[in-house]
N, C-alpha and C. Protein backbone atom coordinates (compact mmCIF):
# COMPACT_ATOMS: atom_id res chain seq x y z
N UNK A 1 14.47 46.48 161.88
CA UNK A 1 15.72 46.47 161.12
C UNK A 1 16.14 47.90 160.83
N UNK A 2 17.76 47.91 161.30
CA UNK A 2 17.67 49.99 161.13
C UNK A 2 18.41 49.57 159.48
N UNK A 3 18.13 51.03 159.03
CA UNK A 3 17.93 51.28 157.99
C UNK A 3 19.58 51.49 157.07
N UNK A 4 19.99 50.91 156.41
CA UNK A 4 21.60 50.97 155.65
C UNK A 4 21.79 51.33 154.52
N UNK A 5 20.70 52.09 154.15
CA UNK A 5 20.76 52.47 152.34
C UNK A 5 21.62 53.89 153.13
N UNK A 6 22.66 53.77 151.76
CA UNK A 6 23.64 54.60 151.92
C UNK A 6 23.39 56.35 151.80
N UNK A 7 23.51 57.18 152.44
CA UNK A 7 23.27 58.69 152.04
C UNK A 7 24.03 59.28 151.38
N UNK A 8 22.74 59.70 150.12
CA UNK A 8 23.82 60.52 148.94
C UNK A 8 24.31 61.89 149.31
N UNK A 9 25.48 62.20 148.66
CA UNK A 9 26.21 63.01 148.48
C UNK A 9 25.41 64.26 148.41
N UNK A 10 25.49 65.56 148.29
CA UNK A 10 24.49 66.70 147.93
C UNK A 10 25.80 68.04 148.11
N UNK A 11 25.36 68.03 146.63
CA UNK A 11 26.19 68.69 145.48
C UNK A 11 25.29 70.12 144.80
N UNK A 12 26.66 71.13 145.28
CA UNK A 12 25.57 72.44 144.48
C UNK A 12 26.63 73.04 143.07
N UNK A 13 26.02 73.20 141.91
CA UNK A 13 26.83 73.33 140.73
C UNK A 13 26.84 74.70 140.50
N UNK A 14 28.64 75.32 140.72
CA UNK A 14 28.39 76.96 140.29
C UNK A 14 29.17 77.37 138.89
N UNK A 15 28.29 77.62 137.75
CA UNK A 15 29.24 77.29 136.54
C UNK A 15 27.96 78.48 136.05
N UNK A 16 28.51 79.51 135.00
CA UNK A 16 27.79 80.07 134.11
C UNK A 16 27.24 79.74 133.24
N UNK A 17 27.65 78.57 132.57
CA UNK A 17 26.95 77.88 131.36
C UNK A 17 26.07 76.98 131.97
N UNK A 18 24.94 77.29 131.82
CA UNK A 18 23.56 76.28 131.82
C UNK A 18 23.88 74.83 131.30
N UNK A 19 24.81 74.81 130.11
CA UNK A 19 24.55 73.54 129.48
C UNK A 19 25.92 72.55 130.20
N UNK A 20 26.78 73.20 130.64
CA UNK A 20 27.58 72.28 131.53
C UNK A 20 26.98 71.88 132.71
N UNK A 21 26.01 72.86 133.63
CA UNK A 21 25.63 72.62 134.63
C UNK A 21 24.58 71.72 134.15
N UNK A 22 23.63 71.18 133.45
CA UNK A 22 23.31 70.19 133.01
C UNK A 22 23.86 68.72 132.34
N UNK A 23 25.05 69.08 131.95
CA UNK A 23 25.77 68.16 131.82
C UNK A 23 26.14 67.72 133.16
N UNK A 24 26.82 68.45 133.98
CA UNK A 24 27.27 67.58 135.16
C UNK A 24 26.01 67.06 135.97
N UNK A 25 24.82 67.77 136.17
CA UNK A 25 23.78 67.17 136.64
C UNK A 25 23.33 65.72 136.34
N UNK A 26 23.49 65.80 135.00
CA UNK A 26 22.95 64.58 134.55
C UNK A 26 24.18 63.17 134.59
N UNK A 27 25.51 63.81 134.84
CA UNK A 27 26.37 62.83 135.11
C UNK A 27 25.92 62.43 136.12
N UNK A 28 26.08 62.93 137.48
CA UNK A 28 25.66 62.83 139.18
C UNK A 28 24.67 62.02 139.15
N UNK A 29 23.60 62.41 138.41
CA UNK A 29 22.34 61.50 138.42
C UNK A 29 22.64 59.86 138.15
N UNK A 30 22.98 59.64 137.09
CA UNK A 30 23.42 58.92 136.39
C UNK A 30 24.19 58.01 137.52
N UNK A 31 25.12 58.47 138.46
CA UNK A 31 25.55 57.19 139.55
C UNK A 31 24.93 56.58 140.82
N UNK A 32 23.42 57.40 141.32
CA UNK A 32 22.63 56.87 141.94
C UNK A 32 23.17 57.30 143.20
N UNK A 33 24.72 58.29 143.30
CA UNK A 33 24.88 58.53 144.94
C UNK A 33 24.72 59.77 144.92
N UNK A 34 24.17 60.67 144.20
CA UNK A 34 24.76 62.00 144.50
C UNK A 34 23.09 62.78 144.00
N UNK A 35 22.86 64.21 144.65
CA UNK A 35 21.66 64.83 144.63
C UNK A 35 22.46 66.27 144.49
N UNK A 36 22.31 66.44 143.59
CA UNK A 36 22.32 67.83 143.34
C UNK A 36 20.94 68.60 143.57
N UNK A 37 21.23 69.71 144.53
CA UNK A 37 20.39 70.12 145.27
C UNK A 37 20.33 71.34 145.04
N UNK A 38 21.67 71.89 144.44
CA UNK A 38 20.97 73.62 143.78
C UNK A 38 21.61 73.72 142.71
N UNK A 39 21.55 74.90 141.90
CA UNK A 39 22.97 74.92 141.39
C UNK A 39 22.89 76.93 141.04
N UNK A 40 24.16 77.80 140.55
CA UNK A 40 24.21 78.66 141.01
C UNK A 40 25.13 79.23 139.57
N UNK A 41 24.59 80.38 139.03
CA UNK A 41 25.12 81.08 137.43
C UNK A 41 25.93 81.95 138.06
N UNK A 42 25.86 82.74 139.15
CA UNK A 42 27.28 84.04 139.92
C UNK A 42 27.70 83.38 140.73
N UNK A 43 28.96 83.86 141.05
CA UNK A 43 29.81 84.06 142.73
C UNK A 43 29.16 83.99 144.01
N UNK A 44 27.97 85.15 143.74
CA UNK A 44 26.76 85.32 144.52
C UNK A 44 26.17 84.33 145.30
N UNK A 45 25.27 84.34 144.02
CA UNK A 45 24.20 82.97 144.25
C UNK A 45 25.19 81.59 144.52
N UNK A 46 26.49 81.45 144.15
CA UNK A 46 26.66 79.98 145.27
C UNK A 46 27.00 80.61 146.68
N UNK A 47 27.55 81.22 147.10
CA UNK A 47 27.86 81.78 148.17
C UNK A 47 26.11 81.36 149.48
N UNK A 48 25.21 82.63 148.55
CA UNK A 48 24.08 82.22 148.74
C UNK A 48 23.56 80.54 149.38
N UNK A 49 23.69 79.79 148.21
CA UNK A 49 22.81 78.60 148.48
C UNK A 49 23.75 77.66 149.18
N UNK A 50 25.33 78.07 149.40
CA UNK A 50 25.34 77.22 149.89
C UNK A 50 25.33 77.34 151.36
N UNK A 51 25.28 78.71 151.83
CA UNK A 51 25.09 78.97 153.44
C UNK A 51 23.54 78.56 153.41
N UNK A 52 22.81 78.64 152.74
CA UNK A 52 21.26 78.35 152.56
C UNK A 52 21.37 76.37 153.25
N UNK A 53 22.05 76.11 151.88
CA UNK A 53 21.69 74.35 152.08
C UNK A 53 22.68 73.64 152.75
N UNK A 54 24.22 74.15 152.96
CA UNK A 54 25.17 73.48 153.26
C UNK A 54 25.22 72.19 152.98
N UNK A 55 25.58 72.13 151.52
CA UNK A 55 25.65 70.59 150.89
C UNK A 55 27.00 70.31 151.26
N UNK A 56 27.68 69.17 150.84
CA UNK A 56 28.48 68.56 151.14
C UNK A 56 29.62 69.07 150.53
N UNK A 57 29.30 69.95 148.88
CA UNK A 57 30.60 69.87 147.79
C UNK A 57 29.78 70.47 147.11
N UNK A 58 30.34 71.55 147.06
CA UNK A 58 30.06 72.77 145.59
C UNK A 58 31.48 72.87 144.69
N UNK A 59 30.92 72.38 143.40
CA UNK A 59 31.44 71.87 142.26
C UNK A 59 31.24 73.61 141.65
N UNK A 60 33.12 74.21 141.59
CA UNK A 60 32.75 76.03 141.39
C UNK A 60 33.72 76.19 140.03
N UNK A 61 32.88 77.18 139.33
CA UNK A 61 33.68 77.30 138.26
C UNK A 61 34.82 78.81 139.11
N UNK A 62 35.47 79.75 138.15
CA UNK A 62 36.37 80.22 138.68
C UNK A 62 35.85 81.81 137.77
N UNK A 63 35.47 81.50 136.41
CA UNK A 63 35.25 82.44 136.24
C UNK A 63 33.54 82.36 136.02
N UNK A 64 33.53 83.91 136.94
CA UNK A 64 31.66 83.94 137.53
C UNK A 64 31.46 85.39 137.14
N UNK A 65 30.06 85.81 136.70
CA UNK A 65 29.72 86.80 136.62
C UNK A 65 29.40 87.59 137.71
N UNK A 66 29.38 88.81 137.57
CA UNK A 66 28.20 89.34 138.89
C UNK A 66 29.43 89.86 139.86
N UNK A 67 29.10 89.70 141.35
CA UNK A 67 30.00 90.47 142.18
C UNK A 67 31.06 89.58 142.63
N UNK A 68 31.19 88.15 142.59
CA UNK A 68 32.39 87.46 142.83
C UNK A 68 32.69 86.63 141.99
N UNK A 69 33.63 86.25 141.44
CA UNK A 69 34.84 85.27 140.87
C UNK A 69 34.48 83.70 141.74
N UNK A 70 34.55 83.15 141.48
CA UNK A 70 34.93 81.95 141.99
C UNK A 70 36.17 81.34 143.16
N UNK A 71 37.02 82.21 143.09
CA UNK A 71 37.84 82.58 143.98
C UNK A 71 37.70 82.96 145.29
N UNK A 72 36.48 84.43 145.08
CA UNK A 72 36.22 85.23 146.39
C UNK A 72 35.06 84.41 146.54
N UNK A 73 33.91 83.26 145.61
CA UNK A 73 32.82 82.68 146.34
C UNK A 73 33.27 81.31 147.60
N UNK A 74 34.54 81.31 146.70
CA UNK A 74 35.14 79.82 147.76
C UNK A 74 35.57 80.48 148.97
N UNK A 75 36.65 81.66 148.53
CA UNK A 75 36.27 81.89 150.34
C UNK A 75 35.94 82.37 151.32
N UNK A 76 34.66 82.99 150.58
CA UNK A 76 33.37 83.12 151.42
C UNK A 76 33.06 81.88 152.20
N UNK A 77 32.65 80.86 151.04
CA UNK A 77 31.73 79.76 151.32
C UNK A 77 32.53 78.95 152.42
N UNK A 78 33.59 78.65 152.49
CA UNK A 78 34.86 78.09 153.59
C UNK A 78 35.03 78.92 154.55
N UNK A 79 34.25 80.48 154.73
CA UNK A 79 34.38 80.85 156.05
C UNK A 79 33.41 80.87 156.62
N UNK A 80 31.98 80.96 155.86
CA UNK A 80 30.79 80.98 156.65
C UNK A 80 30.57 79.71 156.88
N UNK A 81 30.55 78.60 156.13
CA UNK A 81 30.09 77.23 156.19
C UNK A 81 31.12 76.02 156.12
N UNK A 82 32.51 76.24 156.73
CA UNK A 82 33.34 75.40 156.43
C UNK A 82 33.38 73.81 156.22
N UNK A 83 32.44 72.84 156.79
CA UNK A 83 32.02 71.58 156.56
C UNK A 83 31.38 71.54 155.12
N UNK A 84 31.32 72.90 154.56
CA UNK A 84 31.56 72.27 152.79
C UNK A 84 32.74 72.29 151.88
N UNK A 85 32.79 71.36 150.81
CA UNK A 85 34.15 71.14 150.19
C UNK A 85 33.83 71.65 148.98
N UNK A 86 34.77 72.30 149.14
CA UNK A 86 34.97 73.39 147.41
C UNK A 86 35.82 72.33 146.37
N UNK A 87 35.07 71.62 145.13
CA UNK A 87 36.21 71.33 144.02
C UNK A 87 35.81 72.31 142.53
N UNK A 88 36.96 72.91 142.95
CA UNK A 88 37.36 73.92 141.79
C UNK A 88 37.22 73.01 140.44
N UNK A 89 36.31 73.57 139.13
CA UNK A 89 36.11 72.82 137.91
C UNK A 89 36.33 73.97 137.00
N UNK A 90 37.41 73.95 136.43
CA UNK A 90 37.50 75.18 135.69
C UNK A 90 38.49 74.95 134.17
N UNK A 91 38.99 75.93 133.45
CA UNK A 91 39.53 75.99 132.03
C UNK A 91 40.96 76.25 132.53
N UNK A 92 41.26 77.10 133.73
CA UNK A 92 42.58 78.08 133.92
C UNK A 92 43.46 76.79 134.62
N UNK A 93 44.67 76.07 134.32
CA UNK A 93 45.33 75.66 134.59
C UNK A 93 46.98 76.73 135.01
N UNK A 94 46.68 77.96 134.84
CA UNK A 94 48.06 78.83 135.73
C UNK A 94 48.20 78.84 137.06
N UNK A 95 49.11 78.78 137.40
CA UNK A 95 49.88 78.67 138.79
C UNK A 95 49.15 79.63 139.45
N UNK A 96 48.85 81.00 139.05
CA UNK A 96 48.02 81.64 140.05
C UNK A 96 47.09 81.51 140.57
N UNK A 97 46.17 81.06 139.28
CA UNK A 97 44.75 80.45 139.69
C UNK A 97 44.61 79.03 140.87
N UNK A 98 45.49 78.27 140.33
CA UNK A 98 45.70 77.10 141.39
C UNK A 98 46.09 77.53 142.55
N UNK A 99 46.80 78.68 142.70
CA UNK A 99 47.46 78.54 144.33
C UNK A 99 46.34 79.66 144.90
N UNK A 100 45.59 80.40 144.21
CA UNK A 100 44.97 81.43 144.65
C UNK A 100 43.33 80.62 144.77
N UNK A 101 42.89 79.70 144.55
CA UNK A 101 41.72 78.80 145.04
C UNK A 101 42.09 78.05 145.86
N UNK A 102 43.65 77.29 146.20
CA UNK A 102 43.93 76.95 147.40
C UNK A 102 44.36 77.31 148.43
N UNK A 103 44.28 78.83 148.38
CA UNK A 103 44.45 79.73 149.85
C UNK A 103 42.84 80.43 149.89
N UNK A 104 42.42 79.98 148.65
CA UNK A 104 40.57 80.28 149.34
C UNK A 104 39.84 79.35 150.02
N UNK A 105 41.01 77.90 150.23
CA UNK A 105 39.62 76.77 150.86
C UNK A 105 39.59 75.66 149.86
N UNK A 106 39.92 75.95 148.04
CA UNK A 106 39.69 74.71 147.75
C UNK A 106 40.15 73.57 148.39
N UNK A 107 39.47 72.78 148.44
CA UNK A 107 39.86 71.12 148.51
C UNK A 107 40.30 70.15 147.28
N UNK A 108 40.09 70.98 146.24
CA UNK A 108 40.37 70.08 144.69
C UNK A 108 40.30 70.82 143.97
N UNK A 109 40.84 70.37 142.99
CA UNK A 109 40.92 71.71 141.37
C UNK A 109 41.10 70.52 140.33
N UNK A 110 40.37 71.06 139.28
CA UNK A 110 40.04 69.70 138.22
C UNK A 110 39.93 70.51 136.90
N UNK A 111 40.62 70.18 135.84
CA UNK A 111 40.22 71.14 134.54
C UNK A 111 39.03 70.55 133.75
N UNK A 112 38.36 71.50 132.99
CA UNK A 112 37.16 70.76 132.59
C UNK A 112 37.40 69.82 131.55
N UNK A 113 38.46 69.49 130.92
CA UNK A 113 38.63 68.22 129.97
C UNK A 113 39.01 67.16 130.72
N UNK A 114 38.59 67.33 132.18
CA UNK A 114 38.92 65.93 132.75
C UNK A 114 37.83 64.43 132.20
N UNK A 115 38.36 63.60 132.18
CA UNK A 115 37.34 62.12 132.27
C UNK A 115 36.35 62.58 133.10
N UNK A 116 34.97 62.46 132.58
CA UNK A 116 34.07 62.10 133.30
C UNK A 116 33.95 61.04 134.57
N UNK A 117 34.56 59.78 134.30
CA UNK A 117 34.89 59.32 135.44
C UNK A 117 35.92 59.99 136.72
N UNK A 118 36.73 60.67 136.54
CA UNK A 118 37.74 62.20 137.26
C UNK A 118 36.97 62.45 137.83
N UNK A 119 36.25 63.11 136.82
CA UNK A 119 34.68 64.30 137.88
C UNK A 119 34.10 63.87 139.41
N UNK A 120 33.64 62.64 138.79
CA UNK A 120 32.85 61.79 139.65
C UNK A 120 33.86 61.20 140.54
N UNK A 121 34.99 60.85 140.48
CA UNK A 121 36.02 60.49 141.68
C UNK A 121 36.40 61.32 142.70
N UNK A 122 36.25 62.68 142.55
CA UNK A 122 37.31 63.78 142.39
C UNK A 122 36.33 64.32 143.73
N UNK A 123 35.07 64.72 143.35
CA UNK A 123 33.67 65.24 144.16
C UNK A 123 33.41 64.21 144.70
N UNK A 124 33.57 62.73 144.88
CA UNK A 124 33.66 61.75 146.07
C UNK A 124 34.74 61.92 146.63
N UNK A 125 35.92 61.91 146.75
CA UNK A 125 36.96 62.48 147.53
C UNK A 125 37.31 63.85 148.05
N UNK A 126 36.55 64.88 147.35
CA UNK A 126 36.50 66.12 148.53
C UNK A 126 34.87 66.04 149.34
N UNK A 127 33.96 65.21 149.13
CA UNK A 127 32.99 64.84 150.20
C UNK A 127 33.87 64.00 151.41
N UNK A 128 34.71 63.06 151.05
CA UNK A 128 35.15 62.30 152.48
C UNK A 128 36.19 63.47 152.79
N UNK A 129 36.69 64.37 152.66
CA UNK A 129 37.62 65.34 153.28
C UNK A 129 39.23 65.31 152.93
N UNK A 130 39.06 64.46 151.42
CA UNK A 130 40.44 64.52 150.88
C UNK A 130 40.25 65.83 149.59
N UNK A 131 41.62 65.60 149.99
CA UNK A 131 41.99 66.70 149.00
C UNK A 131 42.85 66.03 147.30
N UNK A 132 42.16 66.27 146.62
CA UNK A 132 42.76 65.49 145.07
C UNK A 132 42.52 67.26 144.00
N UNK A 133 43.58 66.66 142.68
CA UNK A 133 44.41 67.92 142.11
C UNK A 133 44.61 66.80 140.77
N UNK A 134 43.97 67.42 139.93
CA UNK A 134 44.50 67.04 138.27
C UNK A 134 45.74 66.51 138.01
N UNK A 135 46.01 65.87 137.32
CA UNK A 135 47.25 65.80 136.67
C UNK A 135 47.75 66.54 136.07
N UNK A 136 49.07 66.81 136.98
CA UNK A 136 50.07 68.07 136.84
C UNK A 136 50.08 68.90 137.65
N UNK A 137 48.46 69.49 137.70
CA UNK A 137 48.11 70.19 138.97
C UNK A 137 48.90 69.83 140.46
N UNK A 138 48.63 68.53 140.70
CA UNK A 138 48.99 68.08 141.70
C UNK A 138 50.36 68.33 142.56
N UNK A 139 51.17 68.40 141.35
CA UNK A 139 52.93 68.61 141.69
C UNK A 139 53.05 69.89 141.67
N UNK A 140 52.33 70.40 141.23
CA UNK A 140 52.71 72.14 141.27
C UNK A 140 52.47 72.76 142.83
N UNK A 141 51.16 71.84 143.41
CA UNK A 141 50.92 72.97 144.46
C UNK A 141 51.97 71.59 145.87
N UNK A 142 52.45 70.60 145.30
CA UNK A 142 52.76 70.38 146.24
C UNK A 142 54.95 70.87 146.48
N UNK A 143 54.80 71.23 145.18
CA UNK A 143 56.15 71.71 145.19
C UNK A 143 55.62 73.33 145.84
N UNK A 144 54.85 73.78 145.40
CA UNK A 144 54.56 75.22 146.20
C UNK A 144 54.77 74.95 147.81
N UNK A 145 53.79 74.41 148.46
CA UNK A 145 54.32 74.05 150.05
C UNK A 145 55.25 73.31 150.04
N UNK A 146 55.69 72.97 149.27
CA UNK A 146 57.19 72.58 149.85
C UNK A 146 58.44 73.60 149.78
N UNK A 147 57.94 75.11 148.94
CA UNK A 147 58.55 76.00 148.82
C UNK A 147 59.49 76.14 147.75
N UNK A 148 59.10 75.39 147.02
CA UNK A 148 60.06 75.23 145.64
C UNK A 148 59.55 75.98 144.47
N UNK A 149 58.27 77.09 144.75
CA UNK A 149 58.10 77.99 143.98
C UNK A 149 57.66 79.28 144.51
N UNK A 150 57.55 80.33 144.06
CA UNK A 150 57.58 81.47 144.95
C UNK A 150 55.82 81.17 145.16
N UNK A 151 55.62 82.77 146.24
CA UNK A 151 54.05 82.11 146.66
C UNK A 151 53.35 83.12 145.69
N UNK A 152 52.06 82.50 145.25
CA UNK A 152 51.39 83.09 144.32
C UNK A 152 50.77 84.73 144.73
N UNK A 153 49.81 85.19 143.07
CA UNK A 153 49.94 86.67 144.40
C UNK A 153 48.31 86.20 144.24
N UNK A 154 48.44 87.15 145.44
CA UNK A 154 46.74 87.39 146.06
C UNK A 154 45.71 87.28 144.96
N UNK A 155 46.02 88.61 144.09
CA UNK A 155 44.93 89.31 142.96
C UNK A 155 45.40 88.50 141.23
N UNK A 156 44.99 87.74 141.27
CA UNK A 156 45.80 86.40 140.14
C UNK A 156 44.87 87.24 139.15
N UNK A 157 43.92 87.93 139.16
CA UNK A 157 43.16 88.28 138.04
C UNK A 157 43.49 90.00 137.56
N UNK A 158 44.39 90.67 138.57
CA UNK A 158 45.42 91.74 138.08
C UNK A 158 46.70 91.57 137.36
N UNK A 159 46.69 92.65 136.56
CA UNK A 159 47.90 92.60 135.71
C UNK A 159 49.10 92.76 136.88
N UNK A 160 50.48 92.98 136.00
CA UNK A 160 51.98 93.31 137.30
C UNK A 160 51.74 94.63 137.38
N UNK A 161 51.28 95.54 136.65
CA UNK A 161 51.80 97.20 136.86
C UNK A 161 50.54 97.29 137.53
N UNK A 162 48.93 96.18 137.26
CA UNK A 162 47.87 96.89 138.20
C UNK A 162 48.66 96.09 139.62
N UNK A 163 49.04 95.20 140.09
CA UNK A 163 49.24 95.03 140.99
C UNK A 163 50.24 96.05 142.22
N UNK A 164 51.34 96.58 141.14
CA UNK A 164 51.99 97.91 141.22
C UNK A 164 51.02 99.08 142.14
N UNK A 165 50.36 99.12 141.66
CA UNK A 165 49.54 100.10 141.33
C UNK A 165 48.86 99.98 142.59
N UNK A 166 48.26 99.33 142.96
CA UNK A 166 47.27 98.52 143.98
C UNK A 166 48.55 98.55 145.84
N UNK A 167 49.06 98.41 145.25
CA UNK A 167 50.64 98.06 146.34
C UNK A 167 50.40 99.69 146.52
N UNK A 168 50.81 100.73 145.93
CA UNK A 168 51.06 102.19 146.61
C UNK A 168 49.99 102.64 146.98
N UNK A 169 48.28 102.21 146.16
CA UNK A 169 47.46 102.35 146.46
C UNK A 169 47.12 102.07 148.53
N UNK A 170 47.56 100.38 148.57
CA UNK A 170 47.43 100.64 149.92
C UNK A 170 48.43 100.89 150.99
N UNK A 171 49.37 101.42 150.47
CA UNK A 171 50.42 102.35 151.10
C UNK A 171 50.08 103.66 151.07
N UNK A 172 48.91 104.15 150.98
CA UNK A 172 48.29 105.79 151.30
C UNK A 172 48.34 106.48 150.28
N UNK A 173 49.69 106.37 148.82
CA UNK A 173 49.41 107.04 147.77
C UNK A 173 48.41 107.43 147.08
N UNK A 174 48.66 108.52 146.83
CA UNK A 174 47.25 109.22 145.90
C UNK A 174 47.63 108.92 144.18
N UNK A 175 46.95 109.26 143.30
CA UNK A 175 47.56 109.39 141.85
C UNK A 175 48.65 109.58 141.78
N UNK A 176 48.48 111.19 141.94
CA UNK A 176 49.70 112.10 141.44
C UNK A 176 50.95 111.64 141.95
N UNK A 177 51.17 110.99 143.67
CA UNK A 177 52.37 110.43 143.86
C UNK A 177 52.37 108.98 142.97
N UNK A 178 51.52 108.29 142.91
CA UNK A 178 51.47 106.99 142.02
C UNK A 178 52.14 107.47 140.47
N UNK A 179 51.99 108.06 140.18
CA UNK A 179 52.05 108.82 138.53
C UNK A 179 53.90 108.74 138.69
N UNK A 180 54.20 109.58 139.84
CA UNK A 180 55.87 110.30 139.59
C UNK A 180 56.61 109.16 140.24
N UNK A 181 55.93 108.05 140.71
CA UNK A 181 56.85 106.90 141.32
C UNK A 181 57.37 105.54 140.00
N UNK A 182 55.67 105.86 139.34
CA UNK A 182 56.22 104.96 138.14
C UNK A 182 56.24 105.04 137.01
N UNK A 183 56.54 106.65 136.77
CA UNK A 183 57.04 107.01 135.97
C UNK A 183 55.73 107.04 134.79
N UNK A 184 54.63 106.92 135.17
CA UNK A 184 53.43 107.21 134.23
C UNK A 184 52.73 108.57 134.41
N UNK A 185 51.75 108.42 133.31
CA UNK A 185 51.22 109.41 133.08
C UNK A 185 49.59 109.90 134.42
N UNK A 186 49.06 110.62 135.11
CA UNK A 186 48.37 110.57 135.80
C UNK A 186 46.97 109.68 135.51
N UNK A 187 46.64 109.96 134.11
CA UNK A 187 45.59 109.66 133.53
C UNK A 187 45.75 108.06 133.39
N UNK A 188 46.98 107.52 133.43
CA UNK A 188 47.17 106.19 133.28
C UNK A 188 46.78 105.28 134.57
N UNK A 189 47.28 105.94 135.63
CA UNK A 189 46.91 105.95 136.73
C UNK A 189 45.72 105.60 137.02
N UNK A 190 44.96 106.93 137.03
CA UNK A 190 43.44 106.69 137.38
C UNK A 190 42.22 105.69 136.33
N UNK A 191 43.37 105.42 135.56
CA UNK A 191 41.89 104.43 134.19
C UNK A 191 42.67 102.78 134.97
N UNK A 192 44.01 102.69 135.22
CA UNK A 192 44.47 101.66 135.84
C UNK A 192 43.69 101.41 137.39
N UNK A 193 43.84 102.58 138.19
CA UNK A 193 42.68 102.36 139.60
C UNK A 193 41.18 101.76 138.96
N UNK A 194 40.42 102.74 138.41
CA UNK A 194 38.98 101.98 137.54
C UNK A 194 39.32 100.74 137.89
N UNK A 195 40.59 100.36 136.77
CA UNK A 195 40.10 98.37 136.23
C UNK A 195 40.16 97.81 137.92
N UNK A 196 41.07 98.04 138.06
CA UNK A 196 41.06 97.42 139.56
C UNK A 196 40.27 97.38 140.05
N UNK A 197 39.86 98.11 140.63
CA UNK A 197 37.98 98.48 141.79
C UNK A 197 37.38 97.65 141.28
N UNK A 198 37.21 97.44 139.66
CA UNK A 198 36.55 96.77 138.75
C UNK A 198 36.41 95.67 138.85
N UNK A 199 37.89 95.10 138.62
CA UNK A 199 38.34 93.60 138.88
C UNK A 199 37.83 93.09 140.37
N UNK A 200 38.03 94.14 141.19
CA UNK A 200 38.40 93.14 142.97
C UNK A 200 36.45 93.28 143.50
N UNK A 201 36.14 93.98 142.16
CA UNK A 201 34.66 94.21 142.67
C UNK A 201 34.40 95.28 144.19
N UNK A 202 35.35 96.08 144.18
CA UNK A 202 35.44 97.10 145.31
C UNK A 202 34.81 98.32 144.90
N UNK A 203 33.73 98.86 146.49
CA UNK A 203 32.98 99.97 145.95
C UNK A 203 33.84 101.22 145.74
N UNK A 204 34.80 101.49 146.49
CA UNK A 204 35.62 102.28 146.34
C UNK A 204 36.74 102.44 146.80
N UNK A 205 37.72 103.43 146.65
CA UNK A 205 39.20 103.05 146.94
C UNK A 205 39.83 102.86 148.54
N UNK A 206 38.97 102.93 149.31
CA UNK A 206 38.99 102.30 150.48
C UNK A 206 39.02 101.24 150.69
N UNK A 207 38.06 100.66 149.97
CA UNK A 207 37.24 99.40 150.21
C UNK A 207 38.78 98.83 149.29
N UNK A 208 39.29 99.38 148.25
CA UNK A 208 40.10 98.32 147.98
C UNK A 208 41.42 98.52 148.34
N UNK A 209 41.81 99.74 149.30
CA UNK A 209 42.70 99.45 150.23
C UNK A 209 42.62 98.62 151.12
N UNK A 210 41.81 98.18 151.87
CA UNK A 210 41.65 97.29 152.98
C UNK A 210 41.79 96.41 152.55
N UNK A 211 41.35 95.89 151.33
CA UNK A 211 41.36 94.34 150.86
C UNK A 211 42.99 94.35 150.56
N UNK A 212 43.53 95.25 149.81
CA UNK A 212 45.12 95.05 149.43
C UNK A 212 45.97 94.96 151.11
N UNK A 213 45.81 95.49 151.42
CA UNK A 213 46.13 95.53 152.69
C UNK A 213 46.23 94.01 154.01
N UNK A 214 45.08 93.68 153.70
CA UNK A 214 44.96 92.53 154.17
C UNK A 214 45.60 91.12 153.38
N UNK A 215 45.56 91.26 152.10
CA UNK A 215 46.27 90.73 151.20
C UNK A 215 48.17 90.98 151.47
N UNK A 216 48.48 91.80 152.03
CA UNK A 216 49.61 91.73 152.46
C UNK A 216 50.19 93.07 151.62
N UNK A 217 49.61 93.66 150.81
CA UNK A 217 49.84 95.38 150.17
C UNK A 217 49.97 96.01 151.26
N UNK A 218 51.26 97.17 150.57
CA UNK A 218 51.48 98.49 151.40
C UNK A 218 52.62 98.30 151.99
N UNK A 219 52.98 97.57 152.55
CA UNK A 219 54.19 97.70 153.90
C UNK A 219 55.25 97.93 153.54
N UNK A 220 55.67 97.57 152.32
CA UNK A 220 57.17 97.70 151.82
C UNK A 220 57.25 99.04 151.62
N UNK A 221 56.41 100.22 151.97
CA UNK A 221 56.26 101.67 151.60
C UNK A 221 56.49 102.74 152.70
């Protein structure tokens, strides 16, 4: 007789708080289909485990300590290991954050005051390869591809003047031309470069030209 017991789900949890990632563990458990098989406190470490285990659905928070965001771990994890499904579980309901995890790969975005039953629907439907979105969520990103809102920016976790800033950056500007273009002070400049590097987790201002750059920075210059 071949064998028909159904195969569970396998789920890796990337959330900074220990006690949520136990909470959702113990939900998963609790329905008899699902094995949580790692779970992950940085950007890093899911990135890590999930090219390690390639589970089915890494359940990612957005804000992560360490060298990546939740943002840059999803799309990592969607380029090295794409047969896993990213559902975004997070606090940030802004338009940036939503459209900027769904040009990283998410498959779902869910706020954390969802129903527990949500949770558990939500991470069964980005395992079969659908894509599901909170309430409210949902209409926002589908009015976005439908073009009924402008497109989000790249760096959702930069301010407008760092994004400014970042734009002449990868258009070749140095400070001092950055300083006399927008009318700031030099010193403003260079403590504004800091946060940035800071933010995008870039070793240095190369490294975060290329990324602006590729992000679609510079050209209008």
């Amino acid at each position: 007789m071949s064998d028909t017991t159904p195969t569970s789900t396998a789920v890796v949890i990337a959330d900074d708080h220990p006690v949520l990632r136990g909470g959702l563990r113990a939900l998963l458990a609790s329905t008899g289909d699902f094995d949580v098989v790692g779970e992950a406190a940085t950007g890093d470490e899911a990135v890590a485990i999930a090219v390690d285990l390639v589970p089915d659905v890494v359940v990612m928070d957005l804000q992560m300590p360490g060298g990546l965001n939740g943002i840059d771990a999803t799309r990592q994890i969607t380029e090295q290991v794409p047969t896993v499904h990213i559902l975004v579980l997070t606090m940030f309901d802004d338009d940036d954050s939503v459209f900027a995890a769904v040009r990283a790969g998410a498959a779902g975005y869910l706020l954390k005051d969802a129903d527990q039953d949500d949770v558990v629907r939500s991470i069964r439907a980005v395992a079969r390869g659908d894509a599901i979105f909170g309430p409210g969520i949902a209409q926002r990103v589908r009015a976005f591809f439908a073009g009924d809102v402008p497109a989000p920016s790249p760096f959702p976790h930069l301010t407008g003047r760092e994004v400014e800033i970042l734009d002449l950056i990868a258009a070749g500007q140095n400070n001092a031309s950055i300083a006399q273009r927008l009318g700031i002070a030099p010193k403003t400049v260079r403590n504004s470069a800091s946060n940035i590097f800071l933010k995008l987790h870039a070793a240095d201002r190369a490294e975060a030209m290329i990324r602006a750059r590729d992000a679609g920075l510079g050209r209008s210059h």
